[in-house]
C-alpha atoms as a PDB file:
ATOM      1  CA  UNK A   1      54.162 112.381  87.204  1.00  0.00           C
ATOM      2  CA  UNK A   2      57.595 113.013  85.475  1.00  0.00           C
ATOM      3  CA  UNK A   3      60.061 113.887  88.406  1.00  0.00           C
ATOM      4  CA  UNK A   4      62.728 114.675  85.631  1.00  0.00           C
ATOM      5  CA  UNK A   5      60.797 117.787  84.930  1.00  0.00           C
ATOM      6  CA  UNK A   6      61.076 119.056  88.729  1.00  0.00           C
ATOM      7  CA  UNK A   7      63.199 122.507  88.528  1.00  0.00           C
ATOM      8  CA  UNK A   8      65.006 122.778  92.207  1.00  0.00           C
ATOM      9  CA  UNK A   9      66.181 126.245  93.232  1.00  0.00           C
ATOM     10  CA  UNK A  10      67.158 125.210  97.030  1.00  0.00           C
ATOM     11  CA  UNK A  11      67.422 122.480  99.240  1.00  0.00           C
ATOM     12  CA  UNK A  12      65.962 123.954 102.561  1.00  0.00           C
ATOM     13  CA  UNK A  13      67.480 120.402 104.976  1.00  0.00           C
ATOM     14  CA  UNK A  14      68.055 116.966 104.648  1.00  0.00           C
ATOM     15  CA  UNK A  15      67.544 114.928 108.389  1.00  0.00           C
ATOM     16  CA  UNK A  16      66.637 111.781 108.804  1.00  0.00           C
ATOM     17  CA  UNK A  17      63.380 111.118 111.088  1.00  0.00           C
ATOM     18  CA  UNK A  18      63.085 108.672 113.857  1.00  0.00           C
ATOM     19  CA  UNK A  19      59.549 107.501 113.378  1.00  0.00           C
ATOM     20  CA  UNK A  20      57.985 106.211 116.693  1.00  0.00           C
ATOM     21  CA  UNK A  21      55.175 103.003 116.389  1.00  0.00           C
ATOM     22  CA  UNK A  22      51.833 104.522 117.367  1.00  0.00           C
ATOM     23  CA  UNK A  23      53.262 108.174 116.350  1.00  0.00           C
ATOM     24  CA  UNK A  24      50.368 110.605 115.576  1.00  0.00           C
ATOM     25  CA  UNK A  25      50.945 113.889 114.319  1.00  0.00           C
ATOM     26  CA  UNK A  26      49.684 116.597 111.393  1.00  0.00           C
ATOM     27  CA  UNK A  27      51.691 118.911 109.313  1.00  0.00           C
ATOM     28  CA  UNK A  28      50.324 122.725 108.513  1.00  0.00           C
ATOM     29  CA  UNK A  29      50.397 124.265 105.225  1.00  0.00           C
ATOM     30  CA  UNK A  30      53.885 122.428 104.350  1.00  0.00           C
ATOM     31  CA  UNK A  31      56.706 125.179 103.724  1.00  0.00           C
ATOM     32  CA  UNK A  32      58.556 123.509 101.219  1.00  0.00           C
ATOM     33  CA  UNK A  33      58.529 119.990  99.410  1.00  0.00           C
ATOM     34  CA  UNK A  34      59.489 117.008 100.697  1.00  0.00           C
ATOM     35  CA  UNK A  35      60.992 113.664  99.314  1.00  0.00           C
ATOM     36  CA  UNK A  36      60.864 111.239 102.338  1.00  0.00           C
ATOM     37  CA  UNK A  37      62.303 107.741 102.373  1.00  0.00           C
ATOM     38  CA  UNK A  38      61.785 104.493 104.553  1.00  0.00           C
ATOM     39  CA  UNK A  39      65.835 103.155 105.532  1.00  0.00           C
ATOM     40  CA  UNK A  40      64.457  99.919 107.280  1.00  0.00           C
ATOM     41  CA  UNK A  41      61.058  98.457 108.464  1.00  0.00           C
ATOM     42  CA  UNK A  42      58.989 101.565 109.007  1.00  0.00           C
ATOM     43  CA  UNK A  43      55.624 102.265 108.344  1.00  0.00           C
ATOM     44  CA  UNK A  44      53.725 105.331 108.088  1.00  0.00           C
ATOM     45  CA  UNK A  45      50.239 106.426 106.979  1.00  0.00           C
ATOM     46  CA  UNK A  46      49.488 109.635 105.458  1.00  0.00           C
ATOM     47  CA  UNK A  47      45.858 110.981 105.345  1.00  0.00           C
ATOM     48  CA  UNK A  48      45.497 113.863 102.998  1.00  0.00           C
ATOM     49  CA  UNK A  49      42.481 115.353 101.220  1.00  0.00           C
ATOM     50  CA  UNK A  50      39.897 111.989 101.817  1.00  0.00           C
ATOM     51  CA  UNK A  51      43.162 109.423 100.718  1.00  0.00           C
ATOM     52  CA  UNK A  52      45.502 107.288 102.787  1.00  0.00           C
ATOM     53  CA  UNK A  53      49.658 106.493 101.682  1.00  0.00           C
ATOM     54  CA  UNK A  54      51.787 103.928 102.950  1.00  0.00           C
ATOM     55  CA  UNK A  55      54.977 105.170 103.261  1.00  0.00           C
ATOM     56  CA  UNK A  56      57.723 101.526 103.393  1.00  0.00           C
ATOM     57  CA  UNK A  57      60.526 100.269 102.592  1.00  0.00           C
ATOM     58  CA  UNK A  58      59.011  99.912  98.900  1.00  0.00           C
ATOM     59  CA  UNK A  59      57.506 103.383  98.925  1.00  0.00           C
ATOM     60  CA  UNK A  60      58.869 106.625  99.266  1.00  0.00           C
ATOM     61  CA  UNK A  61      56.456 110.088  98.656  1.00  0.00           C
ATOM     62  CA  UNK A  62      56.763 113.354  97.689  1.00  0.00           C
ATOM     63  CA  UNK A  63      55.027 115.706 100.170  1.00  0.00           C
ATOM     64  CA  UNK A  64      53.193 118.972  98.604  1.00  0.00           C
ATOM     65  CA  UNK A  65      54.165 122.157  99.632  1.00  0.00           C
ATOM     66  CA  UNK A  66      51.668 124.462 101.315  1.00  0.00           C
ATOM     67  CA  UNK A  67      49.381 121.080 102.076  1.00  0.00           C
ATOM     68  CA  UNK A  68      48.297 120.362 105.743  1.00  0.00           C
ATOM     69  CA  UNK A  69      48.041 116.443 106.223  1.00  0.00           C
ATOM     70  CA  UNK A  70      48.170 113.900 108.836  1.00  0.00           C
ATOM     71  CA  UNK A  71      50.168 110.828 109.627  1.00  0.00           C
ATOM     72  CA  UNK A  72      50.164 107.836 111.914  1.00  0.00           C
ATOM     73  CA  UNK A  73      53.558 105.262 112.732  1.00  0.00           C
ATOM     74  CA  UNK A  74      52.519 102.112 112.113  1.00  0.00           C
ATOM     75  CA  UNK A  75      55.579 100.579 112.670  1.00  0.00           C
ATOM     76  CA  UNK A  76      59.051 101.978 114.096  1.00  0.00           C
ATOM     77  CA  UNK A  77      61.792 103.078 111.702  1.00  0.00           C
ATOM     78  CA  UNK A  78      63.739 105.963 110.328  1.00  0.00           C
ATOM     79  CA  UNK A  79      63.043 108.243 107.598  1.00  0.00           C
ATOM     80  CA  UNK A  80      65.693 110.339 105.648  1.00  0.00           C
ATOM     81  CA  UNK A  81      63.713 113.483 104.221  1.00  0.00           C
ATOM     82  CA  UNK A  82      64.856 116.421 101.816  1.00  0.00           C
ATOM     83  CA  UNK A  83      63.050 119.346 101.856  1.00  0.00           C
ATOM     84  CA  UNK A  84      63.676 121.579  99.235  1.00  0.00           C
ATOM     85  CA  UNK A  85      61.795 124.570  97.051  1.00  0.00           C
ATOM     86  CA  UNK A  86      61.243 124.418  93.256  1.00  0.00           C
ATOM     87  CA  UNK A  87      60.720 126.912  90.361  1.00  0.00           C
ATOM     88  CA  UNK A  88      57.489 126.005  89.169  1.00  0.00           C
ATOM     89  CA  UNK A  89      54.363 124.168  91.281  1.00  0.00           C
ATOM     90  CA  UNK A  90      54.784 120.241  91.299  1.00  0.00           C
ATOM     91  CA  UNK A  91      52.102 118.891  92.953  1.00  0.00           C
ATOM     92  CA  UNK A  92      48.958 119.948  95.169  1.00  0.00           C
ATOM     93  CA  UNK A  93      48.860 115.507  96.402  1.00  0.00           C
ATOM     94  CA  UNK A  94      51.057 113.253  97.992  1.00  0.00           C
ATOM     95  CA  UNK A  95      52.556 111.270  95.500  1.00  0.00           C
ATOM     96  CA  UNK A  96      53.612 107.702  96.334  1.00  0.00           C
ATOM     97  CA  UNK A  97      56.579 106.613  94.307  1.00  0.00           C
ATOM     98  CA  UNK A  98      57.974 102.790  94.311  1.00  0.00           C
ATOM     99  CA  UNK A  99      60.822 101.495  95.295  1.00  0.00           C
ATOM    100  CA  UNK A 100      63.619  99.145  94.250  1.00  0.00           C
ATOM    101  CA  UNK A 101      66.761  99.958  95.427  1.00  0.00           C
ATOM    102  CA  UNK A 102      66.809 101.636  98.487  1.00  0.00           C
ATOM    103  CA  UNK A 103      70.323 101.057  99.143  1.00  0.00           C
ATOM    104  CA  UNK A 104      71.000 103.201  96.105  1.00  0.00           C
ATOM    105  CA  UNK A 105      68.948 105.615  97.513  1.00  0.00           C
ATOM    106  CA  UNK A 106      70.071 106.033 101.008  1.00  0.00           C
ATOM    107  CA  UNK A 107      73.779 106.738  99.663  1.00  0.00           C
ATOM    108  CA  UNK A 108      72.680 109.006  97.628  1.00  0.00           C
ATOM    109  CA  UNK A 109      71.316 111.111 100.523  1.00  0.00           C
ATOM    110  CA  UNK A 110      74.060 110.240 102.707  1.00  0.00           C
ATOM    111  CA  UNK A 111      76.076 111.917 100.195  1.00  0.00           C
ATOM    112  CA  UNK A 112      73.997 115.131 100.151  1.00  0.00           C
ATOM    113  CA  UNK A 113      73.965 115.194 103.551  1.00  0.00           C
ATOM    114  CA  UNK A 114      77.687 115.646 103.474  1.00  0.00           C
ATOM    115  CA  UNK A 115      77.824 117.924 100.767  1.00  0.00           C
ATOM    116  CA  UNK A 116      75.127 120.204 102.465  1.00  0.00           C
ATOM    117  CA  UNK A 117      77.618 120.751 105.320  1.00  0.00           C
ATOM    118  CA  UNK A 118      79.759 122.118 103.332  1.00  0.00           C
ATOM    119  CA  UNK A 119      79.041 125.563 101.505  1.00  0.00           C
ATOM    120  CA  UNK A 120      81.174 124.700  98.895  1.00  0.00           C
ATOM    121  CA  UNK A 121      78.686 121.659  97.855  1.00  0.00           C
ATOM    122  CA  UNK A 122      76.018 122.951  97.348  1.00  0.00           C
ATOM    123  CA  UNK A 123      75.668 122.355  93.759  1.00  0.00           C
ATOM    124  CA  UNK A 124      76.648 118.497  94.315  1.00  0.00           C
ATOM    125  CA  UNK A 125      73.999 118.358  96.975  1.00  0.00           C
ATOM    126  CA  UNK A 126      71.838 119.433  94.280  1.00  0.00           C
ATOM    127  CA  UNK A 127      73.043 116.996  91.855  1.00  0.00           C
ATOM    128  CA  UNK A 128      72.182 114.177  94.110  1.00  0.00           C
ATOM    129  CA  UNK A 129      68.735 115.129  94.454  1.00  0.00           C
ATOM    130  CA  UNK A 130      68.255 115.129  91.005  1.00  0.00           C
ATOM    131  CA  UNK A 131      69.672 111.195  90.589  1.00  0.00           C
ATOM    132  CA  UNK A 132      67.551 110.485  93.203  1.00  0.00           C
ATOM    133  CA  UNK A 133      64.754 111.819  91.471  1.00  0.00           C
ATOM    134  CA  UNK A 134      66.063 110.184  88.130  1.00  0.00           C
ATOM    135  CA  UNK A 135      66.295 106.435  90.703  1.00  0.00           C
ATOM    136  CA  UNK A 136      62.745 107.012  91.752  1.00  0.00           C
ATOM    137  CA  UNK A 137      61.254 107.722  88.128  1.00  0.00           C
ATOM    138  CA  UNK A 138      62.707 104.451  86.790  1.00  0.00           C
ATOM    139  CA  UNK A 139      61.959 102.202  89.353  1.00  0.00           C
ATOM    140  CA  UNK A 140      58.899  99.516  88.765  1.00  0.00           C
ATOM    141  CA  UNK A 141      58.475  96.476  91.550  1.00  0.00           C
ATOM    142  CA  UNK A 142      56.517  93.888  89.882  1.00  0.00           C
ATOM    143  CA  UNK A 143      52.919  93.152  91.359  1.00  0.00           C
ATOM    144  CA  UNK A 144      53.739  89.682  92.406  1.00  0.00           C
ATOM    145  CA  UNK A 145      56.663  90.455  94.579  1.00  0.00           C
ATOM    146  CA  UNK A 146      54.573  92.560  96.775  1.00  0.00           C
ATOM    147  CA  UNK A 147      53.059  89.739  99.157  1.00  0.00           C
ATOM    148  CA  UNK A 148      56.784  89.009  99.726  1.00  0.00           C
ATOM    149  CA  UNK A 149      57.842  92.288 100.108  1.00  0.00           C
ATOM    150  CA  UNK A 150      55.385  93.251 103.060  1.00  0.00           C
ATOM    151  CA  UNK A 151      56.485  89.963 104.835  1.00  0.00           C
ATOM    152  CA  UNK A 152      59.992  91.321 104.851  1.00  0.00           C
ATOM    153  CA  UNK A 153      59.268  94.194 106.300  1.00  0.00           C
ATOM    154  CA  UNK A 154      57.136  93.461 108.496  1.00  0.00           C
ATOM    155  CA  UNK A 155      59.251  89.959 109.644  1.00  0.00           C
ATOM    156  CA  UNK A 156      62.347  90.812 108.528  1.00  0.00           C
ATOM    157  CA  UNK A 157      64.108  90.075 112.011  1.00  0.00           C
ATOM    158  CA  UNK A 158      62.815  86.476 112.370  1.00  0.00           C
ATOM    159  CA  UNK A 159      64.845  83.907 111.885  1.00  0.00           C
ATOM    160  CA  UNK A 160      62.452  82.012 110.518  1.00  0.00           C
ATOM    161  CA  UNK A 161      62.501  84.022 107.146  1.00  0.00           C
ATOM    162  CA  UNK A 162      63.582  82.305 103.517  1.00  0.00           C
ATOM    163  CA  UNK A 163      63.357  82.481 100.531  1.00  0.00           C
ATOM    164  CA  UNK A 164      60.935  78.911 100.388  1.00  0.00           C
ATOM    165  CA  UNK A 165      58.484  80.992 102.827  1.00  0.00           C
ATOM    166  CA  UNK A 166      58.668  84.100 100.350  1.00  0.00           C
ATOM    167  CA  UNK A 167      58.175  81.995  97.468  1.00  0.00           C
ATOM    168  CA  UNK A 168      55.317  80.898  98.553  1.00  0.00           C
ATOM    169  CA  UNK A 169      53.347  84.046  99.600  1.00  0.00           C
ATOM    170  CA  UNK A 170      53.678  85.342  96.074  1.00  0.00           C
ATOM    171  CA  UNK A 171      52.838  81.760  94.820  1.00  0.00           C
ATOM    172  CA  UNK A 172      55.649  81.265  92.704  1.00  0.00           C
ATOM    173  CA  UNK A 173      58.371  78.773  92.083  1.00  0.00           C
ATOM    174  CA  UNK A 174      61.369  79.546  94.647  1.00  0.00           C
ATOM    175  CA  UNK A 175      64.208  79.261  91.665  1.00  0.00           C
ATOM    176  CA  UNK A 176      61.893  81.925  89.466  1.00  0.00           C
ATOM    177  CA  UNK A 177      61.097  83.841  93.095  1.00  0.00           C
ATOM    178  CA  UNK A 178      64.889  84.497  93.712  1.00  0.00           C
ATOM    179  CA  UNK A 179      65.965  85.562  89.876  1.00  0.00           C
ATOM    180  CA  UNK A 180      62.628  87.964  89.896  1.00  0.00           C
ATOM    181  CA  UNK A 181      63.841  89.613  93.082  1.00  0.00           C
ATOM    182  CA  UNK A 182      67.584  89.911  91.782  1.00  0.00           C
ATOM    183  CA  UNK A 183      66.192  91.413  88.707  1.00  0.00           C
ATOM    184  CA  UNK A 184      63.895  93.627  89.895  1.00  0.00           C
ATOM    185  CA  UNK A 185      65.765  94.534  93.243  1.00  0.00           C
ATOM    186  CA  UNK A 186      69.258  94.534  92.172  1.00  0.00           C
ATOM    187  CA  UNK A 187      69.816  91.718  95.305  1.00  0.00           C
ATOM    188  CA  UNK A 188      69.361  88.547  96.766  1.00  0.00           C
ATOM    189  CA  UNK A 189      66.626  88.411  99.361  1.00  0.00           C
ATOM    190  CA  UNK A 190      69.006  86.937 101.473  1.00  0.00           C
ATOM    191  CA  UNK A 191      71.361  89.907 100.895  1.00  0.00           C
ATOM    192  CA  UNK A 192      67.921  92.639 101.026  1.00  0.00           C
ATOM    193  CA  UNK A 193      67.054  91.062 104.725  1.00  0.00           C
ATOM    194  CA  UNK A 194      70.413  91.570 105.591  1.00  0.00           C
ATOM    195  CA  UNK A 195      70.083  94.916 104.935  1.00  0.00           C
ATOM    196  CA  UNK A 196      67.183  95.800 106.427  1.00  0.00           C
ATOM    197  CA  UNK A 197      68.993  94.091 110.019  1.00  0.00           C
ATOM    198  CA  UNK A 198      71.601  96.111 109.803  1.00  0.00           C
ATOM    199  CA  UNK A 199      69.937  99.336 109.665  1.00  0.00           C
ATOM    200  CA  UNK A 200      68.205  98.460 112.337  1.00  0.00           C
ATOM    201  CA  UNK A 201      71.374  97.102 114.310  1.00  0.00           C
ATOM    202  CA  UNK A 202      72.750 100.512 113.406  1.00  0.00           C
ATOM    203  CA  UNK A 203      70.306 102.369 114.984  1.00  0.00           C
ATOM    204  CA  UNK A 204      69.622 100.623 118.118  1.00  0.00           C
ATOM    205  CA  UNK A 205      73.783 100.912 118.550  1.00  0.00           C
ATOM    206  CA  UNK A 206      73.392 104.422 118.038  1.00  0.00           C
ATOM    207  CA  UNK A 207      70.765 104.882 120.837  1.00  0.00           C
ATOM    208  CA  UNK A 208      72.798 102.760 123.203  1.00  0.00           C
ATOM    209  CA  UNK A 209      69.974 101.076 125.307  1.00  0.00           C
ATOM    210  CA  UNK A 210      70.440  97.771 124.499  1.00  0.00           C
ATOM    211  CA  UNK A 211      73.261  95.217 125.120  1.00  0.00           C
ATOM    212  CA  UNK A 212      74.898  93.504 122.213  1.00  0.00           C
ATOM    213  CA  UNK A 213      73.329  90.601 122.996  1.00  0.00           C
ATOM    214  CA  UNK A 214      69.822  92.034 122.829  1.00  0.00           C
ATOM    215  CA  UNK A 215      70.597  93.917 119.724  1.00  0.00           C
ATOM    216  CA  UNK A 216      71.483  90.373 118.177  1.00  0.00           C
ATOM    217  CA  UNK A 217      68.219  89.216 118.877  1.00  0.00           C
ATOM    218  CA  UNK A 218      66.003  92.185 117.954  1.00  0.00           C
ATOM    219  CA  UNK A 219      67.585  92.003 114.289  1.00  0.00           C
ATOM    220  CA  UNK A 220      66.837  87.912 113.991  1.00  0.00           C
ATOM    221  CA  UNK A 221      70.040  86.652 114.890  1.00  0.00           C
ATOM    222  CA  UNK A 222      70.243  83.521 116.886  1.00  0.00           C
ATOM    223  CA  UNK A 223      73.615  84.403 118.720  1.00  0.00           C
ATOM    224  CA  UNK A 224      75.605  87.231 119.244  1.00  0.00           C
ATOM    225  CA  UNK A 225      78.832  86.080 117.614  1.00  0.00           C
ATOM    226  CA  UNK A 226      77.071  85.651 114.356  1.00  0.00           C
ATOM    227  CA  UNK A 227      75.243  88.869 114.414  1.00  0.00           C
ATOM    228  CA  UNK A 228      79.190  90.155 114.777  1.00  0.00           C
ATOM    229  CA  UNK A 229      80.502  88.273 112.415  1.00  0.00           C
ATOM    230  CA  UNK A 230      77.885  89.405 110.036  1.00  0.00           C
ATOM    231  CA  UNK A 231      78.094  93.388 111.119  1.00  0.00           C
ATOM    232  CA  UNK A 232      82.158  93.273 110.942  1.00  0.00           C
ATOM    233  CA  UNK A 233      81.996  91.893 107.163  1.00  0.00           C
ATOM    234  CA  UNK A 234      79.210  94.207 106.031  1.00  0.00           C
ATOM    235  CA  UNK A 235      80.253  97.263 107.388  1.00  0.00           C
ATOM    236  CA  UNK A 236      83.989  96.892 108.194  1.00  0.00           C
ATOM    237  CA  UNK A 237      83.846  97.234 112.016  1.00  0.00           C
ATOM    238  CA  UNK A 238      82.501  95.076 115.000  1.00  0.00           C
ATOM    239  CA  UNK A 239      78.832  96.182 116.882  1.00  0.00           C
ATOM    240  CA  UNK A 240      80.946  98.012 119.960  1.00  0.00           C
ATOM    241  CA  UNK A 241      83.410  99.836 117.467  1.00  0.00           C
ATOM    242  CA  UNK A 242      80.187 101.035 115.935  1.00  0.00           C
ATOM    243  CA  UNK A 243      78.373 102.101 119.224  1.00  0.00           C
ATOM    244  CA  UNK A 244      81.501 104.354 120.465  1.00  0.00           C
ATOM    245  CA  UNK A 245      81.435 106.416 116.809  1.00  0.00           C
ATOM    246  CA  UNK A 246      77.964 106.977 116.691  1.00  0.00           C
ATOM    247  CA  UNK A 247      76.326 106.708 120.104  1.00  0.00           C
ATOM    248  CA  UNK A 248      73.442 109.323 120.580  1.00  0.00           C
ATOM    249  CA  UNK A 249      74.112 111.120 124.033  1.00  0.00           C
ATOM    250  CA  UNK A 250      70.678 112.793 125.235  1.00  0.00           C
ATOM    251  CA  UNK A 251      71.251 115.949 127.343  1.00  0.00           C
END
């Protein structure tokens, strides 16, 4: 479908969803549409009208307004989601839509998130959805990266993980593996795993049950010093700085 034709006249929320492993749940007679994104290793399965969607770290989908559907987690992650209304119908399905550069992606609704909370910026939060759109309708992940792909995300926090073992799940050369993933990915792999760690080092800082230490390990690091070293240069600030700016406090 051409997402460049999609005429938005609000945008009803944008929150990002913590998606639980085993999560079961079913939405009735959607009130508005919904563009829903994977930030790390997530997995979710959509069941509407006799089909099943994967929603990954390679997929995002637009949900249909006014549809009732299920979902299962299949694996934990979070989810950033825009719902918003439209001037004329767009869909009656779930459509899945790839994904390339998700980092591109997740600023971009950072950045509407901001503008949302501020009346003023509404019209930019608008714009935003629109590039997004624009990102989505571009982006093509060639068939033989996908064996590598799912291995990420589903292994991502091993150390084990390079690009030789990558390489060879899609059955390719490693030097032609790494310059068809910077091409088609706009990264390394090395730099794409990274990624993915962090997100998840962000969040489990931000929920504040685990020590530093444990973090480390639950994102594939093999010590806790280099999981700081490699948090500080990324993102400007150590693991406990993090933690005290953006701890979740349950009352």
């Amino acid at each position: 479908m051409d997402l460049q034709s999609i005429v938005i006249t609000e945008i009803v929320s944008a929150v990002t969803v913590h998606s639980p492993k085993r999560r079961r749940d079913e939405m009735k007679n959607r009130p508005s549409y919904g563009l829903s994104l994977c930030m790390d290793g997530g997995r979710i399965v959509y069941t509407h009208k006799g089909e099943e969607y994967v929603e990954d770290r390679a997929h995002a989908v637009l949900l249909p307004m006014g549809e009732t559907y299920s979902l299962r987690g299949e694996a934990e992650g979070d989810f950033p989601v825009i719902n918003f209304k439209v001037l004329y119908p767009v869909t009656d399905r779930i459509i899945l839509l790839p994904v390339n550069n998700g980092e591109v992606l997740v600023k971009c609704f950072e950045a509407l998130q901001r503008a949302l909370s501020s009346e003023g910026n509404r019209a930019k939060a608008l714009s935003l959805l629109y590039e997004m759109l624009s990102e989505l309708s571009a982006q093509k992940t060639p068939a033989v990266l996908a064996p590598a792909l799912r291995y990420i995300y589903e292994s991502y926090a091993s150390p084990d993980i390079d690009n030789a073992r990558l390489a060879a799940r899609c059955n390719i050369s490693e030097v032609y593996f790494r310059r068809l993933f910077h091409a088609a990915l706009g990264v390394s792999p090395k730099q794409y795993i990274l990624s993915l760690r962090l997100q998840k080092a962000k969040r489990l800082l931000s929920e504040g049950r685990f020590k530093i230490s444990a973090v480390a390990r639950e994102c594939g690091y093999e010590s806790s010093a280099h999981f700081c070293r490699a948090f500080k240069a990324e993102l400007g600030e150590t693991p406990s700085a993090y933690r005290q700016k953006h701890q979740i406090y349950n009352i």
